[in-house]
C-alpha atoms as a PDB file:
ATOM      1  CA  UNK A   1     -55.283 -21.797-118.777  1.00  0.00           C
ATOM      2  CA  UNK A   2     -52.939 -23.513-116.306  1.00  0.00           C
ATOM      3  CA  UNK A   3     -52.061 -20.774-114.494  1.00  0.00           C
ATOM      4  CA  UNK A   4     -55.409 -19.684-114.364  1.00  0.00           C
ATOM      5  CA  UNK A   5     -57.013 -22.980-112.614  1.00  0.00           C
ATOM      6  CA  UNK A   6     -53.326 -22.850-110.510  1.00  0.00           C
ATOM      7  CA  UNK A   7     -54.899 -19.041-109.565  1.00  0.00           C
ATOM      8  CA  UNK A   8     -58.081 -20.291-108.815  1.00  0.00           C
ATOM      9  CA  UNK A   9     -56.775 -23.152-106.712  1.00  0.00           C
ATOM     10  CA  UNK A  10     -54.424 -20.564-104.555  1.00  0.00           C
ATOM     11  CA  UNK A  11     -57.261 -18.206-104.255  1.00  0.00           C
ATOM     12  CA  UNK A  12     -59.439 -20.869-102.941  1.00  0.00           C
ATOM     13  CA  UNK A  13     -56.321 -21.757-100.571  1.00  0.00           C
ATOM     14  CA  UNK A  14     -56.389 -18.505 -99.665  1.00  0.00           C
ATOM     15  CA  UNK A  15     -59.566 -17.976 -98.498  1.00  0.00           C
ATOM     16  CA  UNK A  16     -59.663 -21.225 -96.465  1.00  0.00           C
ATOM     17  CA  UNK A  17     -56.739 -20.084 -94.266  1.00  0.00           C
ATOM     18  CA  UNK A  18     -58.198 -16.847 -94.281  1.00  0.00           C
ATOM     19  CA  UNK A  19     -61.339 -18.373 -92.450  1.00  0.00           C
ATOM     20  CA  UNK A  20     -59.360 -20.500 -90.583  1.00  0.00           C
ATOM     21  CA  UNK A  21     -57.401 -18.065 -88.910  1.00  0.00           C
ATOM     22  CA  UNK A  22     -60.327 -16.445 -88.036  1.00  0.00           C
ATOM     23  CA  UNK A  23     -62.170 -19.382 -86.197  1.00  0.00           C
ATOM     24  CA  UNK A  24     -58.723 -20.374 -84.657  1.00  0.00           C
ATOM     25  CA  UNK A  25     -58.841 -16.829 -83.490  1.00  0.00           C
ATOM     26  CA  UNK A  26     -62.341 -17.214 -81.897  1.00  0.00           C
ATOM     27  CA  UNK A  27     -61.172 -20.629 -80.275  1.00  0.00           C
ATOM     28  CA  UNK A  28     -57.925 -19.256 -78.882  1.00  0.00           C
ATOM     29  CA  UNK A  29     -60.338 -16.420 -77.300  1.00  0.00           C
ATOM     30  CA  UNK A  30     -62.670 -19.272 -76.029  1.00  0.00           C
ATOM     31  CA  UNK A  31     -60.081 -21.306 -74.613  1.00  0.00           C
ATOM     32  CA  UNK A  32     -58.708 -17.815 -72.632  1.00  0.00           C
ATOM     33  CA  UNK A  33     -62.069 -17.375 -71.444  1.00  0.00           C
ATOM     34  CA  UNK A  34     -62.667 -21.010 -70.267  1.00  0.00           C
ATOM     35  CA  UNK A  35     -59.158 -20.728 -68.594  1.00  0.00           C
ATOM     36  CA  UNK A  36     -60.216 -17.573 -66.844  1.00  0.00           C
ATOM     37  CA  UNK A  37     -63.286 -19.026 -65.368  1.00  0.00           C
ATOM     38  CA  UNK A  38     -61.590 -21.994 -64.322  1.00  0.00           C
ATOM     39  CA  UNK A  39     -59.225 -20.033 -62.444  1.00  0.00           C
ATOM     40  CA  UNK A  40     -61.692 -18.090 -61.298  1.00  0.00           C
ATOM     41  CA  UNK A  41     -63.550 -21.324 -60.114  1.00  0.00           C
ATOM     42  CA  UNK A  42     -60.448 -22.955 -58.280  1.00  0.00           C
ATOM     43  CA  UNK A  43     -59.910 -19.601 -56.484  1.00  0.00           C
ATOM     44  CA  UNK A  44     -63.544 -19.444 -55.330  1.00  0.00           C
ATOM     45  CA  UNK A  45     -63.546 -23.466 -54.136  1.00  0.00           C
ATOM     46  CA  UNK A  46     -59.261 -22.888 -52.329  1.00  0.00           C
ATOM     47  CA  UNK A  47     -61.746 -19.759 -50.400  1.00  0.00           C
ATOM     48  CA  UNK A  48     -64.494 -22.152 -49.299  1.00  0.00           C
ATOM     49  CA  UNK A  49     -62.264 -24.913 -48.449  1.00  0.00           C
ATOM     50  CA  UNK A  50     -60.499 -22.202 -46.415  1.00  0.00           C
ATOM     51  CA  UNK A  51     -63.296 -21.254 -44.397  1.00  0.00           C
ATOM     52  CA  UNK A  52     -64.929 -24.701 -44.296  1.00  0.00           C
ATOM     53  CA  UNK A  53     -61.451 -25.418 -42.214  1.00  0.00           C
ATOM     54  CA  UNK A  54     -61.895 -23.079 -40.719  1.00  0.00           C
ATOM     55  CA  UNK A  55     -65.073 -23.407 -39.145  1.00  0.00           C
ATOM     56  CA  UNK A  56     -64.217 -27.228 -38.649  1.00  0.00           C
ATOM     57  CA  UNK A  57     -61.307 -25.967 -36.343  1.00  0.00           C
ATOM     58  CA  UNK A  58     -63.713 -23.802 -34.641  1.00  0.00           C
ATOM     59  CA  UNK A  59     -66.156 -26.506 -33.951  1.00  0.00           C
ATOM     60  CA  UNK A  60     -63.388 -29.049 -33.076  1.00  0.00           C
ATOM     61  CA  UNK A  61     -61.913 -26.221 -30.506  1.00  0.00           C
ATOM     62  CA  UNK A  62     -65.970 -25.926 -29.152  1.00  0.00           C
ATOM     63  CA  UNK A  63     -65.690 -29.827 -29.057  1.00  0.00           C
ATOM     64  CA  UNK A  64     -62.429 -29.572 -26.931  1.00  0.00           C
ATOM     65  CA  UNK A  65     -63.907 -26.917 -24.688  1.00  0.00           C
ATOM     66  CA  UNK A  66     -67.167 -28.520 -23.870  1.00  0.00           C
ATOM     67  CA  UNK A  67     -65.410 -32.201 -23.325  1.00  0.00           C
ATOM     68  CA  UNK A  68     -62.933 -30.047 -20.728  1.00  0.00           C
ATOM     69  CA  UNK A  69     -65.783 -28.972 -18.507  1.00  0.00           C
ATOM     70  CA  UNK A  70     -67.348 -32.201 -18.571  1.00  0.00           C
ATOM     71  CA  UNK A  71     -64.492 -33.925 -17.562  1.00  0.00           C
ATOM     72  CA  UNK A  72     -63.675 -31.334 -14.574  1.00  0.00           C
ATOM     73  CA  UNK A  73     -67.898 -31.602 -13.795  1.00  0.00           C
ATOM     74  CA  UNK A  74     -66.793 -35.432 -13.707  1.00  0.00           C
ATOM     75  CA  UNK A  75     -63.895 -34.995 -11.306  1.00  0.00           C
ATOM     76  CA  UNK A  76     -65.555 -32.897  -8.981  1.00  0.00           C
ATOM     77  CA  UNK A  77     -68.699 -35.159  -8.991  1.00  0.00           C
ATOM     78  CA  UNK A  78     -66.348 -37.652  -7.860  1.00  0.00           C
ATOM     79  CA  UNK A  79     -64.752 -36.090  -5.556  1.00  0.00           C
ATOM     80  CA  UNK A  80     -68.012 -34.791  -4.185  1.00  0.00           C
ATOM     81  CA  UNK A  81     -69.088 -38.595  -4.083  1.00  0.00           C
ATOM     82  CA  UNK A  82     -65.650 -40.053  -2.325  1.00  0.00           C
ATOM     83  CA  UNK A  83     -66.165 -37.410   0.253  1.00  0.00           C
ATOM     84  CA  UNK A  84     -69.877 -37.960   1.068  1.00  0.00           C
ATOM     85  CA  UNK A  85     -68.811 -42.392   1.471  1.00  0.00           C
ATOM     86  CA  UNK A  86     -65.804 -41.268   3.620  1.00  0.00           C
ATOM     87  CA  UNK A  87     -68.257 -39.361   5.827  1.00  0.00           C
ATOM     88  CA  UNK A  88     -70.822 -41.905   5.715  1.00  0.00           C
ATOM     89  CA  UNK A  89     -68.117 -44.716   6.788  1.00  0.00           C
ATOM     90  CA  UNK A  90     -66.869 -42.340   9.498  1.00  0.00           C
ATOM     91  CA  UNK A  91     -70.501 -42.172  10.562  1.00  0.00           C
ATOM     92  CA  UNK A  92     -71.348 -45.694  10.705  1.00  0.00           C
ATOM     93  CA  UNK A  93     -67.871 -46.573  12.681  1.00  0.00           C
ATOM     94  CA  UNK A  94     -68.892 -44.064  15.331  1.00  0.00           C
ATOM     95  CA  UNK A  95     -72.070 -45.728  16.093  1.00  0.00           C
ATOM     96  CA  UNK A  96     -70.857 -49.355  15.956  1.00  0.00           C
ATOM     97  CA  UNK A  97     -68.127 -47.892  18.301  1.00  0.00           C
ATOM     98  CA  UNK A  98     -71.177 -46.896  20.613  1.00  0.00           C
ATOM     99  CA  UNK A  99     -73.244 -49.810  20.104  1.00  0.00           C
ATOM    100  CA  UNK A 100     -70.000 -51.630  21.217  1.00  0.00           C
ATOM    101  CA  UNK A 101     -69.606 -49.237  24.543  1.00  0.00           C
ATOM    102  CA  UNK A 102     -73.215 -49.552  25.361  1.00  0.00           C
ATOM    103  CA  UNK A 103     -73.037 -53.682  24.915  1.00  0.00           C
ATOM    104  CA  UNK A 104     -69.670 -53.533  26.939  1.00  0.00           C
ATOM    105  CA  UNK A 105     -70.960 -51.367  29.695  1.00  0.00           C
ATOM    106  CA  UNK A 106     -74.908 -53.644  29.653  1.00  0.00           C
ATOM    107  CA  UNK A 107     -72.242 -57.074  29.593  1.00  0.00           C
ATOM    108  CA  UNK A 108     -69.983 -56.040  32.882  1.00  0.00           C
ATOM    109  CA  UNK A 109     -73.054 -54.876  35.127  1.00  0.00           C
ATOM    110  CA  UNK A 110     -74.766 -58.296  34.133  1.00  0.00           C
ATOM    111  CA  UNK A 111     -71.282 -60.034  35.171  1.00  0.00           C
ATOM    112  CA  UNK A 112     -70.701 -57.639  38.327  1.00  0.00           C
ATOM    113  CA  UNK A 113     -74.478 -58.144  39.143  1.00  0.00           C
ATOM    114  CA  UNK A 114     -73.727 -62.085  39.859  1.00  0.00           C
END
């Protein structure tokens, strides 16, 4: 009877590894799967960070471009502006040097007219 119960028992041992093994199977293919889509997931998001970059570098080198000819729009605005004072002081020392000449001139006739 004892080694019947003791057959029973290692039967029923049996069986439970038995269906054990299989489920571990189904969880080992599970965890491959999961692995294989995370994998697949990190190589998709490294590609979109890649691009994302490089569009950012893109836009930065736009950036860099556009800030370039502003600055040189800048430079020749001033340099536009410098000139047009220097010819407007020119212009205003030529007539005070006239307005001088003319008020010389007007002061030695009054003097030689006494």
């Amino acid at each position: 009877m004892r080694k019947i119960v003791l057959a029973a028992a290692i039967a029923t041992s049996a069986l439970g590894l038995a269906a054990c093994s299989e489920t571990a199977d189904k969880a080992g293919e599970t965890v491959d799967a999961m692995a294989a889509d995370a994998e697949a997931n990190a190589e998709a998001a490294g590609e979109m960070a890649g691009e994302m970059a490089g569009e950012a570098a893109e836009g930065a080198e736009a950036a860099g471009d556009a800030v370039e000819g502003a600055a040189g729009d800048a430079v020749d605005a001033v340099e536009g502006a410098a000139g047009d004072a220097a010819d407007a002081v020119e212009g205003a020392a030529n007539d005070a040097g006239a307005a001088i000449e003319e008020a010389t001139a007007k002061a030695e006739d009054m003097i030689s007219d006494d």
